[in-house]
Protein backbone atom coordinates (compact mmCIF):
# COMPACT_ATOMS: atom_id res chain seq x y z
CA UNK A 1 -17.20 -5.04 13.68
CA UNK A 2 -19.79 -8.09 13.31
CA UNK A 3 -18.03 -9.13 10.17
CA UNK A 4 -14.38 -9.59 12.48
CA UNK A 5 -16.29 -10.98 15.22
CA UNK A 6 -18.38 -13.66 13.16
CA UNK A 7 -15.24 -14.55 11.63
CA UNK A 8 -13.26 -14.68 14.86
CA UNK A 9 -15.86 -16.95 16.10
CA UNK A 10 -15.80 -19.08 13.29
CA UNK A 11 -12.20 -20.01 13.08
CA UNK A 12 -11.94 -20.44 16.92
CA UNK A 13 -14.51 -23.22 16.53
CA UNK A 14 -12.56 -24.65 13.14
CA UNK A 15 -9.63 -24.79 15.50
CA UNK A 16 -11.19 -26.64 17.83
CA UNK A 17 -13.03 -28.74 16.04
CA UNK A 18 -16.61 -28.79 15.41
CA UNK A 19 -17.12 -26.78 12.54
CA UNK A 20 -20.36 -28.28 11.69
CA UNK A 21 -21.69 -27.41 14.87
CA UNK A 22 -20.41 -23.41 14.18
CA UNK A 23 -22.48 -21.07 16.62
CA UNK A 24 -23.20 -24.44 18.97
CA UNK A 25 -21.02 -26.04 21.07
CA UNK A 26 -18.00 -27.44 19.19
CA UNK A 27 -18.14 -31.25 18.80
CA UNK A 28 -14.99 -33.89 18.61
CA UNK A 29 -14.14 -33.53 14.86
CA UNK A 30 -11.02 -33.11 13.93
CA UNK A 31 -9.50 -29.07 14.12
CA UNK A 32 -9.95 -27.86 10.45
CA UNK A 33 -7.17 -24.93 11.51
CA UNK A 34 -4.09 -25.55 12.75
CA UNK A 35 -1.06 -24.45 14.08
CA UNK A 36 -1.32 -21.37 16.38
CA UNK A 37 -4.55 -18.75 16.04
CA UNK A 38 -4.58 -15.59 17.42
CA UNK A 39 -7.81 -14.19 18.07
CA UNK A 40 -8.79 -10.47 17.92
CA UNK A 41 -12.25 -11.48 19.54
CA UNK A 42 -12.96 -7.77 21.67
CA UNK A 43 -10.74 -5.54 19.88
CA UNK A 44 -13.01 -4.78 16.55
CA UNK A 45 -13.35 -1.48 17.50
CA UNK A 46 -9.73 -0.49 16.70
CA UNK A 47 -9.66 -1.81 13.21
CA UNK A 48 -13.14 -1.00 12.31
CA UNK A 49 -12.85 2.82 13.58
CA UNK A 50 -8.95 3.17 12.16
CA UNK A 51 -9.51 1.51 8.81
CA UNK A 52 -12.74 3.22 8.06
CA UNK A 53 -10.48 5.94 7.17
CA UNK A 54 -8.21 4.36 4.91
CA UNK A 55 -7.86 4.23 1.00
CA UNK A 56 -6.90 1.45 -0.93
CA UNK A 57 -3.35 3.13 -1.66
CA UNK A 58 -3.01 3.12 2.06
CA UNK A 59 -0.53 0.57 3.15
CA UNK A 60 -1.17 -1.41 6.34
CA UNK A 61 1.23 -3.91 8.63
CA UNK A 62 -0.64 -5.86 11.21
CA UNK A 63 0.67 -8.66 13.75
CA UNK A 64 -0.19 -12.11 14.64
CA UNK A 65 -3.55 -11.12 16.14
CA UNK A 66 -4.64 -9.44 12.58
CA UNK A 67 -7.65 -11.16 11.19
CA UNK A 68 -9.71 -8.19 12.37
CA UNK A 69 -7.28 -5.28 10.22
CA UNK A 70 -7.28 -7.63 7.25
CA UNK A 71 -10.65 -7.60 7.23
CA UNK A 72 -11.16 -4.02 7.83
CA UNK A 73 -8.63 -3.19 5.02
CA UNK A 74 -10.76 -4.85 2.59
CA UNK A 75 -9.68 -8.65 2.35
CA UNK A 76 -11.92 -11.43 0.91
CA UNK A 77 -13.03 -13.42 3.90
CA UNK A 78 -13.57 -16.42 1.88
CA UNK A 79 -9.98 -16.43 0.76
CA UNK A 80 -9.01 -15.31 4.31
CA UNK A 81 -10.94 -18.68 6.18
CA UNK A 82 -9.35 -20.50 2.80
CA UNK A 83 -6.03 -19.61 4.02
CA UNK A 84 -6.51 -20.53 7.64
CA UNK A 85 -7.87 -24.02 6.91
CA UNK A 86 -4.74 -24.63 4.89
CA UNK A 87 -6.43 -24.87 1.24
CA UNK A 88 -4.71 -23.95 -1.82
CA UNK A 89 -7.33 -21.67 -2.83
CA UNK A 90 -6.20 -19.44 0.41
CA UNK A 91 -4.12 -15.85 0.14
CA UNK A 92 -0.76 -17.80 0.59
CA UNK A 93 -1.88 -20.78 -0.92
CA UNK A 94 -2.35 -22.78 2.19
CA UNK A 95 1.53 -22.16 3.18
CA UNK A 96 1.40 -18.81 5.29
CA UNK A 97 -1.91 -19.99 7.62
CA UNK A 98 -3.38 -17.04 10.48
CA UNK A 99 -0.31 -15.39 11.22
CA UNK A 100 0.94 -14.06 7.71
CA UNK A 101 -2.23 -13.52 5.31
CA UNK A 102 -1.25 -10.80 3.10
CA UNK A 103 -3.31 -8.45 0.07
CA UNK A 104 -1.55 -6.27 -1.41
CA UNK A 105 -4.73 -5.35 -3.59
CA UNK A 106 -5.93 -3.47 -1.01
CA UNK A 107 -2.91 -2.44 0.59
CA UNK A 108 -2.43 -5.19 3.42
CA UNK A 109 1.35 -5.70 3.61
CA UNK A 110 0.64 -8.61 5.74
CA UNK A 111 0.54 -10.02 9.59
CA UNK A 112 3.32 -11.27 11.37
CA UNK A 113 4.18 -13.73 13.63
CA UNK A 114 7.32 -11.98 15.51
CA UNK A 115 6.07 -9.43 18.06
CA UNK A 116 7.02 -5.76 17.15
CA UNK A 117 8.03 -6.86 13.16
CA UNK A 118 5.68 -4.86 11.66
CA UNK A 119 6.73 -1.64 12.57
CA UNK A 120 10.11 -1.29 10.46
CA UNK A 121 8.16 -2.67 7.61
CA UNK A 122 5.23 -0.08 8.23
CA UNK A 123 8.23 2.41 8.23
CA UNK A 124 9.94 1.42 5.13
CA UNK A 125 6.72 1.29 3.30
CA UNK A 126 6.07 5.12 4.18
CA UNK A 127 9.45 5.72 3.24
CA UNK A 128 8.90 4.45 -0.47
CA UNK A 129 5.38 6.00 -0.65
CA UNK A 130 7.34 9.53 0.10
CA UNK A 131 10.26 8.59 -1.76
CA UNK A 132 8.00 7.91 -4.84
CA UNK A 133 5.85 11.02 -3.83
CA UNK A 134 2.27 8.98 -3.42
CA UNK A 135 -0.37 10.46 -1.81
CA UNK A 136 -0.58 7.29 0.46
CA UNK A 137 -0.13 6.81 4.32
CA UNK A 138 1.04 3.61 6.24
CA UNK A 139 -0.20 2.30 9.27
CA UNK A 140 1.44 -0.06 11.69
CA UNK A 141 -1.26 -2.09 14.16
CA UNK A 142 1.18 -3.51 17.25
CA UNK A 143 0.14 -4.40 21.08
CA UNK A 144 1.67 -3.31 24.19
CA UNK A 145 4.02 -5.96 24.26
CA UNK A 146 5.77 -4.92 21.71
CA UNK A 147 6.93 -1.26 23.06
CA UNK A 148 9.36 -3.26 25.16
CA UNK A 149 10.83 -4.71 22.30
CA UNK A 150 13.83 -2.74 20.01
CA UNK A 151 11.59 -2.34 16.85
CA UNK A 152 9.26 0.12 18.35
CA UNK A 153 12.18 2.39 19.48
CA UNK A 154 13.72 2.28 16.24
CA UNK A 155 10.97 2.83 13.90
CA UNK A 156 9.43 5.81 15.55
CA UNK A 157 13.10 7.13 15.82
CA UNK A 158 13.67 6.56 11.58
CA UNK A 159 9.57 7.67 11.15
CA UNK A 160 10.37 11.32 12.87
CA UNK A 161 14.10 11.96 11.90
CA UNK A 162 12.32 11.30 7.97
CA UNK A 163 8.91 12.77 8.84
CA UNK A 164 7.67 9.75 7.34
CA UNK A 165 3.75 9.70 6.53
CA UNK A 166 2.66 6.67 9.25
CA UNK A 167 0.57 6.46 11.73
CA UNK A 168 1.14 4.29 14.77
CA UNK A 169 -1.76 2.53 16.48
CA UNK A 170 -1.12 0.50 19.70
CA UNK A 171 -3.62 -1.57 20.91
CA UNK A 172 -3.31 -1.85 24.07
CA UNK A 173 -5.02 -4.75 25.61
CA UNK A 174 -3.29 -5.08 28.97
CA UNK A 175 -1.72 -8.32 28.52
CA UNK A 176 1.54 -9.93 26.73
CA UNK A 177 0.70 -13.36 25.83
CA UNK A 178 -0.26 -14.53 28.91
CA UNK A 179 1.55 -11.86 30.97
CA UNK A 180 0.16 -8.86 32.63
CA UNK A 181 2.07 -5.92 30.48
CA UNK A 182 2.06 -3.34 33.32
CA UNK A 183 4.62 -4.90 35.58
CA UNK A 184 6.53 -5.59 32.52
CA UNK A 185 6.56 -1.70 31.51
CA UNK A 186 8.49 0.97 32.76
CA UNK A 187 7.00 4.59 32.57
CA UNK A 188 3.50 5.64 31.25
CA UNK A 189 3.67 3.41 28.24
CA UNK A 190 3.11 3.79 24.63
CA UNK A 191 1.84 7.35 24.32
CA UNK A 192 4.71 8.85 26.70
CA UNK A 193 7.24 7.07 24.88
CA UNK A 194 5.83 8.35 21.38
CA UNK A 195 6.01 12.06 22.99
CA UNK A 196 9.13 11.47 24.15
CA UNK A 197 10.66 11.47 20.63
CA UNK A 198 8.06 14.24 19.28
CA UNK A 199 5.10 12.31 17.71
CA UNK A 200 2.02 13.68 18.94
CA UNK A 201 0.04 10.83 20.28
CA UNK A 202 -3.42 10.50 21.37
CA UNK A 203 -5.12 7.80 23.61
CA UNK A 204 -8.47 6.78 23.10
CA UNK A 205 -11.20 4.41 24.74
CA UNK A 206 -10.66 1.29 22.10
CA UNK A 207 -13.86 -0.06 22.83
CA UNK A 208 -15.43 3.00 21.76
CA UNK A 209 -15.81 2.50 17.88
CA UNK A 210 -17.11 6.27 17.33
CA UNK A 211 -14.06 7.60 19.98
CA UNK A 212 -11.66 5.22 18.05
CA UNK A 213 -12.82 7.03 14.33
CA UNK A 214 -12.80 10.17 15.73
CA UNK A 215 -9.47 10.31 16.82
CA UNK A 216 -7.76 8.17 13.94
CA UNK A 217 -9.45 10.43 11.23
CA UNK A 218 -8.03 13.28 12.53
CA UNK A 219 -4.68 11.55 13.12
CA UNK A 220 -4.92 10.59 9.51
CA UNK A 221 -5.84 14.51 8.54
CA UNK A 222 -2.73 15.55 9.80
CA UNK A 223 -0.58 12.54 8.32
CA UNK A 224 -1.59 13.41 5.28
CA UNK A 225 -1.07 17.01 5.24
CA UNK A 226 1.99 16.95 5.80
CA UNK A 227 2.25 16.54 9.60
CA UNK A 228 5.01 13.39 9.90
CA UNK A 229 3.93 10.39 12.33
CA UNK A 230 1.63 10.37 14.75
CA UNK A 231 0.59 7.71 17.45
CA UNK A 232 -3.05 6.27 18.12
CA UNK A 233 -2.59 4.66 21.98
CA UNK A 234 -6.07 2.56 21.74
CA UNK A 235 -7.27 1.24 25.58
CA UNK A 236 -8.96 -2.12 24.60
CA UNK A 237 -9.86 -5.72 25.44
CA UNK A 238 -8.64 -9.20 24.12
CA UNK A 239 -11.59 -11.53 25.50
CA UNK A 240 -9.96 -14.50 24.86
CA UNK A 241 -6.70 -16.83 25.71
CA UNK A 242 -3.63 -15.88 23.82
CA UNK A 243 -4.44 -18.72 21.34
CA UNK A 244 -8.03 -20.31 20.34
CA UNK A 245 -7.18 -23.32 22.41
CA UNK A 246 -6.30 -21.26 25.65
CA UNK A 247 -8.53 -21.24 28.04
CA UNK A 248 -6.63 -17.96 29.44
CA UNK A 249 -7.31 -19.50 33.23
CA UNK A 250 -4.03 -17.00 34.24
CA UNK A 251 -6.71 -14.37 34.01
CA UNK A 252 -8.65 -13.02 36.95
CA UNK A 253 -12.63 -13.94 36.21
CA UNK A 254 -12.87 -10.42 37.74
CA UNK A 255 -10.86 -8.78 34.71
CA UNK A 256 -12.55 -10.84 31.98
CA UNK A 257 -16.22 -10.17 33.44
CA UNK A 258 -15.40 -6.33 33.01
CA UNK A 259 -13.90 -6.96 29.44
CA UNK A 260 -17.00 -8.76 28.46
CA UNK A 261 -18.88 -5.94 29.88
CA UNK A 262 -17.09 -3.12 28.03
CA UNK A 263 -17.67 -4.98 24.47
CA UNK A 264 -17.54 -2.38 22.09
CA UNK A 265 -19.86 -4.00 19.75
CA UNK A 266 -22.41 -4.64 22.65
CA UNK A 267 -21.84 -1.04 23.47
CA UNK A 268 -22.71 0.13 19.67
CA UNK A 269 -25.57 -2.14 18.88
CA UNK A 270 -27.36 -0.72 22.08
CA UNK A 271 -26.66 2.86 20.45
CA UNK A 272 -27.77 2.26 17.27
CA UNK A 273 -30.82 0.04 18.91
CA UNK A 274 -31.19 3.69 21.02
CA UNK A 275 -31.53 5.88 18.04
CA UNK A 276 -34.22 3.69 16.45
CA UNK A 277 -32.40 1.36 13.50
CA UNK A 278 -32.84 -1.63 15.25
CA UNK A 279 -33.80 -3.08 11.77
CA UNK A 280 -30.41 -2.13 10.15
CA UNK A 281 -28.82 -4.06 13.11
CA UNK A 282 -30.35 -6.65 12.84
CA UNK A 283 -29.82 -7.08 8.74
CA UNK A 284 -26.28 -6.02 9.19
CA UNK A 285 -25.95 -9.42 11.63
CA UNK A 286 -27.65 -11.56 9.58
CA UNK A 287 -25.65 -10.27 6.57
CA UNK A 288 -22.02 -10.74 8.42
CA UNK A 289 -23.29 -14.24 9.60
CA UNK A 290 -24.29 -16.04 5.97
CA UNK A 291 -20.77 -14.14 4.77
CA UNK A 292 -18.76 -16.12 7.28
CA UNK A 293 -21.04 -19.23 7.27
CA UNK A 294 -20.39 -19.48 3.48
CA UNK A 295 -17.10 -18.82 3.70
CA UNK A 296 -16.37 -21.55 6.35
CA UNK A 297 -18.40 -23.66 3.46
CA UNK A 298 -16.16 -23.07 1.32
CA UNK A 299 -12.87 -23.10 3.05
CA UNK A 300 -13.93 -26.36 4.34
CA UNK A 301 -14.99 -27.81 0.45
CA UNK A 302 -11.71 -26.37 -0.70
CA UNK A 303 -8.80 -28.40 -2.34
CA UNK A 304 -5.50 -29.02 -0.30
CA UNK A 305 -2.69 -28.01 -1.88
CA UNK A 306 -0.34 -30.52 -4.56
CA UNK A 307 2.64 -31.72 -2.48
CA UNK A 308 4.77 -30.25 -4.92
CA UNK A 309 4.14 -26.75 -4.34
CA UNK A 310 5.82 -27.76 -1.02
CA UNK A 311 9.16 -26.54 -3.40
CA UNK A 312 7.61 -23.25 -4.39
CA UNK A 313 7.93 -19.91 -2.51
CA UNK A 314 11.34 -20.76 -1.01
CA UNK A 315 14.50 -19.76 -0.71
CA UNK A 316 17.45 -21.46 -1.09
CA UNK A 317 20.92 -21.44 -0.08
CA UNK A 318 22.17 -22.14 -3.25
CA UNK A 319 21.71 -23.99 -6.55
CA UNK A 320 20.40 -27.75 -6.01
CA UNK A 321 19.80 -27.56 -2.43
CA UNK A 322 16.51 -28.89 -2.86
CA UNK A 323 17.17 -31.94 -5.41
């Protein structure tokens, strides 16, 4: 949970500028990220706690808020900030940027930048795995803005009618971009709708790291013995705008001040603090922060890509489009 949230905190500042004054206030150099970021700052929890339970065979879609599930699923940070500050040494080579960083080493099938995408590719992915007979789950990370969009409907339909081995996992922060979700929702929400169609769902406090792995490992117990789908609805907070810039002043002060309060890694520090490891706290912060420091090092020394790999990874419409 440190590790997402150091990282988190690092890019925002790279995308402000300021990166030499990471962990101060950001000065007036130029933004060393650009184009859109979407922060998962507050929502560790959920992809610390569902992830923890995952193999590397395990196949994973996240979203465009899904630096925090990368990084749970196992992802090189280093290559991870690479990719954000453009550099060729990043996942995509510089080309995808925050929105689309993909391992499949370790099972990430990737983020993605259109809201509710991930969830027929998290479906067809279980497909193949029971197709091919793998002993393998998928998971599919979306918010609650996407279970108003077609996607959601249609891949929990395919995922029960196939019995498909996937688990679902809504995070549910409350807020669509820069909309309030609830007026936007008809019904219950997520869970209902996932009962509705016969996937057993189960909502959890998604601030609540040890609530969050309880409930996804036994989820996950039940995926993989042969259960079919089943839905995670996690209750959680995004403590930031919708973007790094965003100052998210649509927000009541009220709502963020309770956020803020609920932090789930706040909430487990004091806990572990309480049962007397303060020490193993303290060396697991110090550890997450000279991993992201050196990473933002390195991103930062890191070579921008040739201009001619601007003509790789394309597609075409047909044979010298492109001369």
């Amino acid at each position: 949970m440190v590790r997402i949230r150091a990282f988190e905190d690092a890019a925002e500042i790279a995308s402000q500028g300021g990166v030499a004054a990471w962990g101060k206030q950001a000065s007036a150099t130029p933004a060393l990220v650009r184009g859109p970021l979407h922060l998962s700052t507050g929502q560790e929890a959920v992809a610390a706690g569902v992830c923890a339970h995952l193999k590397p065979a395990d196949l994973l879609t996240s979203t465009h808020r899904g630096h925090g599930h990368t990084l749970a699923k196992g992802a090189d940070p280093t290559k991870m900030m690479c990719e954000l500050f453009g550099r060729a040494t990043g996942y995509n080579g510089g080309k995808g940027g925050s929105m689309h960083i993909a391992d499949f080493s370790v099972g990430m099938l990737g983020a993605n930048g259109v809201v509710a995408a991930g969830l027929p590719i998290a479906v067809g992915a279980a497909q193949g795995l029971k197709i091919r007979g793998q002993d393998a789950i998928a998971v599919c990370f979306f918010g609650d803005g996407a279970i108003n969009r077609g996607p959601f409907m249609e891949a929990l339909n395919w995922a029960v009618v196939y019995h498909l081995p996937v688990l679902f996992v809504c995070e549910d922060n409350r807020i669509s971009a820069t909309t309030a979700s609830a007026p936007m929702t008809a019904g219950p929400g997520a869970s209902a709708r996932a009962a509705s169609m016969g996937i057993a769902a189960v909502q959890v406090d998604g601030t609540d790291v040890q609530a969050v792995s309880q409930a996804a490992g036994e989820l996950i117990r039940e995926i993989r013995t042969g259960s079919g789908p089943r839905l995670l609805h996690a209750l959680t907070d995004r403590h930031k705008g919708h973007v790094s810039v965003d100052p998210g002043t649509y927000r009541d002060p009220k709502d963020v001040q309770a956020a803020l309060a609920r932090d789930g890694i706040a909430r487990t520090r004091a806990q572990l603090v309480a049962q007397g490891h303060t020490a193993q706290v303290e060396q697991i912060e110090r550890e997450a922060q000279t991993e992201i420091d050196a990473a933002v090092a390195t991103a930062t020394a890191a070579p921008l890509p040739d201009k001619a790999q601007a003509y790789t990874d394309i597609q075409t419409t047909g044979e010298g489009v492109w001369a």
